[in-house]
Protein backbone atom coordinates (compact mmCIF):
# COMPACT_ATOMS: atom_id res chain seq x y z
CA UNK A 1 0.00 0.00 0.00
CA UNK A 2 1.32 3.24 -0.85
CA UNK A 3 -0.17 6.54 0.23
CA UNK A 4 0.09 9.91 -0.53
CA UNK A 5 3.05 12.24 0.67
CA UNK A 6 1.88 13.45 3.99
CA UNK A 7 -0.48 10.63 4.87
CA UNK A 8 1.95 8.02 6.09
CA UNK A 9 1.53 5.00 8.61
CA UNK A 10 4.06 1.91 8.41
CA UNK A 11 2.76 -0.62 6.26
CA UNK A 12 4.21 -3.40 8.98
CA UNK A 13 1.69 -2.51 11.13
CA UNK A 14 -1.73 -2.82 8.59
CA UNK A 15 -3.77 -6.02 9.72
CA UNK A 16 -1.42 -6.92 12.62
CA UNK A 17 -1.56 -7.23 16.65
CA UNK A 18 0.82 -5.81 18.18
CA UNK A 19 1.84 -4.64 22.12
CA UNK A 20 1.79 -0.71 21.60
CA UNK A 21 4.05 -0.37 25.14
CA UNK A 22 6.49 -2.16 23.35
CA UNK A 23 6.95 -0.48 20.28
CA UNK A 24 8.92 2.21 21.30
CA UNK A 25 12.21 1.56 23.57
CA UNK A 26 13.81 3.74 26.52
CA UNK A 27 17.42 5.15 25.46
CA UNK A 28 19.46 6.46 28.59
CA UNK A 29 19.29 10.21 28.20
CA UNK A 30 16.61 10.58 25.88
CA UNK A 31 13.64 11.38 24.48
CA UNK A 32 12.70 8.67 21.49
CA UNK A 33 9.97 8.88 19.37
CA UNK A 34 8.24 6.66 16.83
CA UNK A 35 4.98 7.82 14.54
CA UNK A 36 2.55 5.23 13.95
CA UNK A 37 0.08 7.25 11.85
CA UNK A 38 1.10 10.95 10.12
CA UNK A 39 -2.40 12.13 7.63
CA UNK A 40 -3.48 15.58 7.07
CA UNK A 41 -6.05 14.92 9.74
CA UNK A 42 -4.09 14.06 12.84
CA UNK A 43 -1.15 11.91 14.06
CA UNK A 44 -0.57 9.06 16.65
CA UNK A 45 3.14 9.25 18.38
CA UNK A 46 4.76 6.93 20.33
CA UNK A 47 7.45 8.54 23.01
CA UNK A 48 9.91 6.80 25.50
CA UNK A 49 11.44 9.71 27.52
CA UNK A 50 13.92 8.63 29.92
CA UNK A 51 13.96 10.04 34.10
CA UNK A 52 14.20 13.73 34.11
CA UNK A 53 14.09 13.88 30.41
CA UNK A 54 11.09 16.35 29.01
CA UNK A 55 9.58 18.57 26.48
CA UNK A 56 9.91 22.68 27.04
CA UNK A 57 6.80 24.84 27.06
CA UNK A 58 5.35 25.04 24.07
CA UNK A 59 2.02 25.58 22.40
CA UNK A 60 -0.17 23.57 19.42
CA UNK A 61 -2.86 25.05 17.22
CA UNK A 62 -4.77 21.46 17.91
CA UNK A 63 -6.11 19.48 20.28
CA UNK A 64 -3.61 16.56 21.48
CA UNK A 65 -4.44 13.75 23.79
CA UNK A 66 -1.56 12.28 26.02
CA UNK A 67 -2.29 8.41 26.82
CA UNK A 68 0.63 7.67 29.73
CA UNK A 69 1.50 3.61 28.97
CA UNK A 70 4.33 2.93 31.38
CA UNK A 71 5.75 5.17 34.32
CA UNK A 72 4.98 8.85 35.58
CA UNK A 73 5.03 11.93 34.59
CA UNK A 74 4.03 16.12 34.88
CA UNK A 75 2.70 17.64 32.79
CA UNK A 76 1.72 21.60 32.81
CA UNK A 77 -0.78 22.88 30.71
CA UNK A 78 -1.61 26.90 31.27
CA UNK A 79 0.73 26.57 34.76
CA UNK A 80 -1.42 23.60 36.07
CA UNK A 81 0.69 21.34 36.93
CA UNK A 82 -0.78 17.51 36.73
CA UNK A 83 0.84 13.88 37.80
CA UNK A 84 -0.53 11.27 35.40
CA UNK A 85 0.87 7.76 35.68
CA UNK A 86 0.78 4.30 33.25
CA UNK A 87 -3.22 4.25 32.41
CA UNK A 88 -4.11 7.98 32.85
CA UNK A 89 -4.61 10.27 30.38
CA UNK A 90 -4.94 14.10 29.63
CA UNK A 91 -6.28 16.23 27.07
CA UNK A 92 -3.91 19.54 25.87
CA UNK A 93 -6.01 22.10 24.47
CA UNK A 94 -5.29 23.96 21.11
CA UNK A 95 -3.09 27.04 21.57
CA UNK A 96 -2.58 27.01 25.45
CA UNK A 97 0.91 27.04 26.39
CA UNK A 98 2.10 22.74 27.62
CA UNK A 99 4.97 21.30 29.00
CA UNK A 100 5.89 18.07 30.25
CA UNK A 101 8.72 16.21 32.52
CA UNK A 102 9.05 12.58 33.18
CA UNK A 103 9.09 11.97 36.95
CA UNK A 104 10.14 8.75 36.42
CA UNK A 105 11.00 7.29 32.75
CA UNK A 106 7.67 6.75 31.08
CA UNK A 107 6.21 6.17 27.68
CA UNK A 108 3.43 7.96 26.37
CA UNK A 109 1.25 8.22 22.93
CA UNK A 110 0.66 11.08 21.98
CA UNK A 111 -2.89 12.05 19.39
CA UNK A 112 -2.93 15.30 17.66
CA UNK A 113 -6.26 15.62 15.91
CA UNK A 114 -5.96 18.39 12.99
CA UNK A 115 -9.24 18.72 11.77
């Protein structure tokens, strides 16, 4: 399957089962990231941030949706800080200012809807 430029997912993962937790991997000192799905209408990301690894204040012009699948982390939204750990999840609202900081090393996926 091939799909147009900007609408990308891998084709590995088309009909298949697989553990999501596992398919990205901690790297000491880092933050590692792996898209599953990249279309004009939204991405799903897969991150792996190692302990005291994070992402600086920043803002989005959509909606993103934080799904925490292993560990703990903050994350600030507006200056509200929040603890989520492995289950929880959190909703980042279009344009307001978002940061988070792994408390301990944690994965997360990450869905950006875009229209």
């Amino acid at each position: 399957m091939t799909l147009p430029e900007k609408q990308k997912t891998d084709d590995k993962l088309f009909g298949q089962v697989n553990r999501i937790v596992d398919m990205v991997e901690y790297q000491a000192g880092s933050v590692v990231s792996r898209t599953i799905i990249d279309q004009k209408s939204g991405t799903v990301t897969l991150f792996a941030f190692d302990e005291g690894q994070g992402l600086a204040e920043h803002s989005a012009p959509f909606n993103a949706m934080v799904y925490v699948m292993d560990g703990k982390v903050r994350v600030i939204i507006s200056g509200k800080p929040f603890e989520l750990n492995a289950g929880d999840m959190i909703i980042m609202p279009a344009n307001q200012p978002h940061a988070l900081q792994a408390i301990s090393r944690f994965k997360m996926m990450l869905i950006m809807i875009r229209a």
